[in-house]
Structure formats: C-alpha cells, structure tokens
Protein backbone atom coordinates (compact mmCIF):
# COMPACT_ATOMS: atom_id res chain seq x y z
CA UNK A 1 86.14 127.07 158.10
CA UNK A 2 84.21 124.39 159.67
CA UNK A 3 83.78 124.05 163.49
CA UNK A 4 81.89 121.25 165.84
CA UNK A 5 82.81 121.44 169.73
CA UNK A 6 81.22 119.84 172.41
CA UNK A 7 81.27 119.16 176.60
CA UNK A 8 80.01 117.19 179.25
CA UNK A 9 77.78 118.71 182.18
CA UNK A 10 76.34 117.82 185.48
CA UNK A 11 73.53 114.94 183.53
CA UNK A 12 74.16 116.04 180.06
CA UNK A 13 75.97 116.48 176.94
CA UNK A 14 76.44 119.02 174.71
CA UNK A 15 77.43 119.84 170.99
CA UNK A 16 76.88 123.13 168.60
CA UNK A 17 78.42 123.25 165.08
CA UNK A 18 78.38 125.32 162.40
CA UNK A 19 75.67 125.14 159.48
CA UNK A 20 77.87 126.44 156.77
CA UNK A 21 77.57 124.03 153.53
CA UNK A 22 81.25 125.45 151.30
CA UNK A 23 83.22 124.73 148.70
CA UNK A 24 86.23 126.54 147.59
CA UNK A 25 85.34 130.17 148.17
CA UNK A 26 81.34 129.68 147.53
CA UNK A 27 78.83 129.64 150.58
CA UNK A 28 76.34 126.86 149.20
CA UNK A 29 73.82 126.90 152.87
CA UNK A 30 73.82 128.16 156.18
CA UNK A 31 71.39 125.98 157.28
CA UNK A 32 73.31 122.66 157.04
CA UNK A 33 73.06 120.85 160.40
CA UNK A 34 75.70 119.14 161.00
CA UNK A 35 74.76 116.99 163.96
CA UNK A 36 72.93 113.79 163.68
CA UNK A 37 70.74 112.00 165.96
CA UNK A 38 71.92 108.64 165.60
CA UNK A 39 69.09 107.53 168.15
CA UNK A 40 66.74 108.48 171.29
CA UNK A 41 69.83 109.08 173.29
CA UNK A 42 72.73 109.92 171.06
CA UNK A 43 74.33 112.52 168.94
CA UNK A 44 76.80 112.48 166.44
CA UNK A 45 78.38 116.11 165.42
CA UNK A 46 80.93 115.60 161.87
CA UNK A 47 83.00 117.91 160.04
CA UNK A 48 84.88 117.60 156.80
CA UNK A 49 84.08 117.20 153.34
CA UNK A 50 80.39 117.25 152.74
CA UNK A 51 79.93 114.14 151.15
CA UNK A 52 82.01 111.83 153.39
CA UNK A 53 80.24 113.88 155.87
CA UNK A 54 77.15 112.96 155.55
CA UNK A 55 77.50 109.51 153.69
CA UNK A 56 79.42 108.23 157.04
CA UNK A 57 76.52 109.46 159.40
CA UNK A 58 74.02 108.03 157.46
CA UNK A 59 75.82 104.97 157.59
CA UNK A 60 76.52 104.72 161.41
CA UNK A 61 72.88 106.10 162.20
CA UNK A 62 71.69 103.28 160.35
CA UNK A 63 73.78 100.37 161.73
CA UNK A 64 73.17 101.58 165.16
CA UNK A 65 69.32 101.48 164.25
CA UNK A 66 69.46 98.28 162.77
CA UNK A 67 71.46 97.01 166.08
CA UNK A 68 68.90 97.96 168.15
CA UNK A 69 65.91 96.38 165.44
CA UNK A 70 67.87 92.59 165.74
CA UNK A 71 68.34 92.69 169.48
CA UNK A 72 65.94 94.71 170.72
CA UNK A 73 68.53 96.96 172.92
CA UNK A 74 70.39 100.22 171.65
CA UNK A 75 73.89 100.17 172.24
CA UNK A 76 75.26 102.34 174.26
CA UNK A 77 77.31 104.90 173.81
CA UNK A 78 80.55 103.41 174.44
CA UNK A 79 79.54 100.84 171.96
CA UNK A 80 78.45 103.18 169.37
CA UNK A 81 81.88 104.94 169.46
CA UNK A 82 83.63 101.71 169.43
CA UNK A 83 81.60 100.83 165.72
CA UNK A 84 82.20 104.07 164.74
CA UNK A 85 85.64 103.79 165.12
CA UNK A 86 85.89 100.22 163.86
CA UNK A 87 84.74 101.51 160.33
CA UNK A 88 86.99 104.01 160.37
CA UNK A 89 89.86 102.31 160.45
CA UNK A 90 88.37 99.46 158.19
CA UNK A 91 88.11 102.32 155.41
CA UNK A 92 91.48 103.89 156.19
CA UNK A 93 93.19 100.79 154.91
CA UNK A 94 90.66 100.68 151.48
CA UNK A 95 88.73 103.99 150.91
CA UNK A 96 89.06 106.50 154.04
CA UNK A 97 86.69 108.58 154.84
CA UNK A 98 87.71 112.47 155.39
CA UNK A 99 85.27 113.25 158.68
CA UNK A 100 85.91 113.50 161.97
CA UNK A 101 83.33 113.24 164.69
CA UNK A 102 82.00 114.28 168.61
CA UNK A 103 80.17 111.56 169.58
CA UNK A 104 77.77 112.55 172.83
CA UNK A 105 75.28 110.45 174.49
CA UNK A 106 73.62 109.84 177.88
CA UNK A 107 73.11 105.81 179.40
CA UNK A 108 71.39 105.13 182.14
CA UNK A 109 74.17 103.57 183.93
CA UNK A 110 77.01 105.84 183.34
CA UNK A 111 75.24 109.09 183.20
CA UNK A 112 76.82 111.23 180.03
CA UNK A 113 79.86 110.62 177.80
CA UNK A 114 81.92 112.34 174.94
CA UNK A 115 83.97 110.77 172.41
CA UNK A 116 86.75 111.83 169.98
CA UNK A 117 86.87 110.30 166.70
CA UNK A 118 88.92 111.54 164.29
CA UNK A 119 89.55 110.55 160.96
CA UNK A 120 92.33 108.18 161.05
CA UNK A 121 90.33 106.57 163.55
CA UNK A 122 91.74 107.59 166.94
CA UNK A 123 89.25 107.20 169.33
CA UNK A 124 89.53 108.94 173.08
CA UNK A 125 86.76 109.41 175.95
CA UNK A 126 87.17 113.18 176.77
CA UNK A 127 85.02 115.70 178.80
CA UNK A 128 85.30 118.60 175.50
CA UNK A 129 86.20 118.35 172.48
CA UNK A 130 86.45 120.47 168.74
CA UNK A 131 87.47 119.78 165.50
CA UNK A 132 88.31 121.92 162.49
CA UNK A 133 89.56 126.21 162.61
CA UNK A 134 87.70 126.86 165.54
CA UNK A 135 88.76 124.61 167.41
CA UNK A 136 91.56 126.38 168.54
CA UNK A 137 89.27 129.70 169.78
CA UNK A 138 86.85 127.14 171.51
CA UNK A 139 89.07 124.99 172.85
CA UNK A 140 90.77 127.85 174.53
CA UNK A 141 87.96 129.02 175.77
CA UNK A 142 86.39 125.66 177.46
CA UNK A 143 90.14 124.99 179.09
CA UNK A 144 89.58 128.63 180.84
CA UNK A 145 86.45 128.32 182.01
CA UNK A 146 84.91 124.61 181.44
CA UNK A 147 83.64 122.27 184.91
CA UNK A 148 82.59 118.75 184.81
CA UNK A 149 79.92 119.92 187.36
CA UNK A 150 78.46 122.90 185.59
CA UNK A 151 74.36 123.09 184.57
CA UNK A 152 73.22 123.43 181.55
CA UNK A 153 72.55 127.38 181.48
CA UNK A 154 76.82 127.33 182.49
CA UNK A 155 77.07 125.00 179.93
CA UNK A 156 74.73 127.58 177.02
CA UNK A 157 76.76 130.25 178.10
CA UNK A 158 80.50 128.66 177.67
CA UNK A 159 78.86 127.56 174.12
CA UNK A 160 77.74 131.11 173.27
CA UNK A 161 81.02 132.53 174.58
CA UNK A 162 82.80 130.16 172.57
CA UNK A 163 80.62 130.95 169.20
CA UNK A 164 81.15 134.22 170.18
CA UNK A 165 85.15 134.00 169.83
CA UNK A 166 85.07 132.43 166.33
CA UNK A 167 83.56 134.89 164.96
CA UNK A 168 85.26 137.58 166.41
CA UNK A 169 88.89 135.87 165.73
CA UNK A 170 88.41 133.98 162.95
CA UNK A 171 89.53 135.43 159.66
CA UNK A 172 86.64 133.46 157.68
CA UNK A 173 83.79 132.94 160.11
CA UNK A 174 80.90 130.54 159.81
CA UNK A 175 77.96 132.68 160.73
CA UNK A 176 75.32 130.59 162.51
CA UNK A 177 75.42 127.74 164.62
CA UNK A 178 72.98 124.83 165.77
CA UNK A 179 73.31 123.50 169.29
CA UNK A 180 72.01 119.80 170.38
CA UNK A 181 72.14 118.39 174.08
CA UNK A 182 71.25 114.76 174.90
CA UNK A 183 70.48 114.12 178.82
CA UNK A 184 68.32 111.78 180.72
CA UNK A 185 65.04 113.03 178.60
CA UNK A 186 66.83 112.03 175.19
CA UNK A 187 68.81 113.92 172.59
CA UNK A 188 67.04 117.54 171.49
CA UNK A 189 67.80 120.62 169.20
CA UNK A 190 68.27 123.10 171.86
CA UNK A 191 68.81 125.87 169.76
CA UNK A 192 70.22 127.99 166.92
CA UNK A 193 72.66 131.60 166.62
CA UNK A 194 71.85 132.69 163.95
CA UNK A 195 73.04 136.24 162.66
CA UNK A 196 72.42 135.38 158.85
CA UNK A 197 68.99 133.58 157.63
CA UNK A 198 69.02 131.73 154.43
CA UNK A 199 66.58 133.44 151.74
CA UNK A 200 63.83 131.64 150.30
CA UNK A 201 63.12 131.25 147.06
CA UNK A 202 60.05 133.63 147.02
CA UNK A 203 61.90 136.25 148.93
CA UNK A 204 64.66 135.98 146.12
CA UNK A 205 61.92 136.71 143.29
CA UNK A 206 59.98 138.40 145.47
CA UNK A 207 63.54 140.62 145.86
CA UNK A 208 64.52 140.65 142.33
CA UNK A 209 61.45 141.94 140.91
C-alpha cells in the first residue's frame, strides 16, 4: 500500500512518502525512506518493488553525480528527468524496471519543477503528482485545495491533510511518512509523521525479558 505524492509552491518543491518496507502481508520497516537526494538541489521520491526501487535510484543518483564530476555542472532538473526517463524506456524493451518516480528540483533559472515518471517511461512536467493506493485520497485532496502560489506552511498543511486521508480511508494504511522539500537553499528532510516507531533491538530484549 505504497504512496509518494508531491507539489510545487511559491520557490519550492515538495514530496512525502511512505516508509513502509512490505512484502506479501509482512511489515519488514517503517523507517524505509523512500526519497533520494540525487544531488544539492534534487529529489527523487520511487515506489514499487523494493529492489527495483532502490537499485534504479542508486543508479540515476550516481549517473547524475558522475555528470556533474566530468563537466563540472549538475544538470538540471529537466535534464535529470529526461535521463531518467531515457533508461526507462531503454530497460522496458530488455529488463524493465517496476518503479515509478516524482522527480522535484529547484534551478536557478526556472525556479521549481515536478516531474512524472512512471514505469513504462512516460514522462510529464506537472505541478502534483502521486503514485501507488494513495494516490487516489491525495490526489483528491491537492485538486480541492492545491495553488501554484501557496508557501510552504500551505504547502505542510495540504501534505498533512493529505497523510491524514490515507490513513483514515485506506483499508491497509502505511503508518508514517517522511517529507523532503528542495528550494533555493537545496534539497532537505523537512520532516517525519510518525504514529508508529520502529523498535530497537535492545528494546526488543530489553521487552522480552
């Protein structure tokens, strides 16, 4: 029951997504963040199965770094999405990759962006965005009450509202959530909503003795 949504404010972008690690009917981690920081000024949010997941980041993150190490310049974002979306379609033809991804960054040219990615490699500019069960809840939500001009406290409290709506609709509800926003200062863990913590491995014992 995966979810990643994200929007475009007045100077910045913005993407939460849950931190639930499953399989099947088990609950592996829900501390799993599922948004990358591909570099200073760019995040990448994924969702679907773990190990495409996270192999596919890893592998964009890298190529973007390695971009920027050869011609000392990052690309921007439009450029990143662009690569991103070149690969995809490259492995839909041989091996394709089961993720799809919310692309946000901030240039200093064109201010912030959001792009669409999904996993047969359609690739759209948009000003929101969501991907997997919640999308429908969130998506809902951000066509009721999202701006292009709102700040970034509007912006927290669409996210929360939104967060708050999955897990009061959704049959199977992932229980916390990370949130990321990437602006003119660079890309940032803003925060987490939490309402269940991960035990530790000395509380376990600690608990079982």
């Amino acid at each position: 029951m995966e979810c990643v949504f994200g929007l475009v404010g007045n100077g910045f972008a913005i993407i939460a997504a849950d931190t639930s690690a499953v399989n099947s009917i088990l609950v592996h981690k829900t501390n799993e963040d599922k948004i990358m920081k591909l570099d200073s000024h760019k995040l990448m949010g994924a969702s679907g199965e773990a190990g495409d997941r996270v192999q596919f980041t890893e592998f964009v993150q890298k190529n973007v770094s390695l971009y920027q190490f050869r011609n000392g310049i990052p690309l921007t974002t439009a450029a990143a999405a662009n690569f991103t979306r070149g690969e995809l379609a490259t492995a839909l033809r041989k091996n394709p990759y089961s993720v799809n991804i919310i692309l946000a960054g901030f240039d200093q040219d064109t201010g912030p962006s959001l792009y669409f990615i999904d996993y047969i490699a359609t690739l759209h500019k948009v000003d929101k965005a969501a991907f997997g069960y919640g999308s429908y809840f969130a998506l809902a939500m951000m066509d009721r009450h999202y701006r292009s001009d709102m700040s970034v406290d509007e912006a927290i409290k669409l996210v929360d509202e939104c967060i708050a709506e999955i897990r009061t609709r959704l049959v199977v509800a992932p229980p916390n959530f990370v949130i990321k926003i990437v602006d003119k200062d660079g890309a940032r863990e803003f925060a987490w909503r939490q309402s269940i913590k991960d035990q530790g491995v000395e509380d376990a014992n600690a608990a079982s003795a």
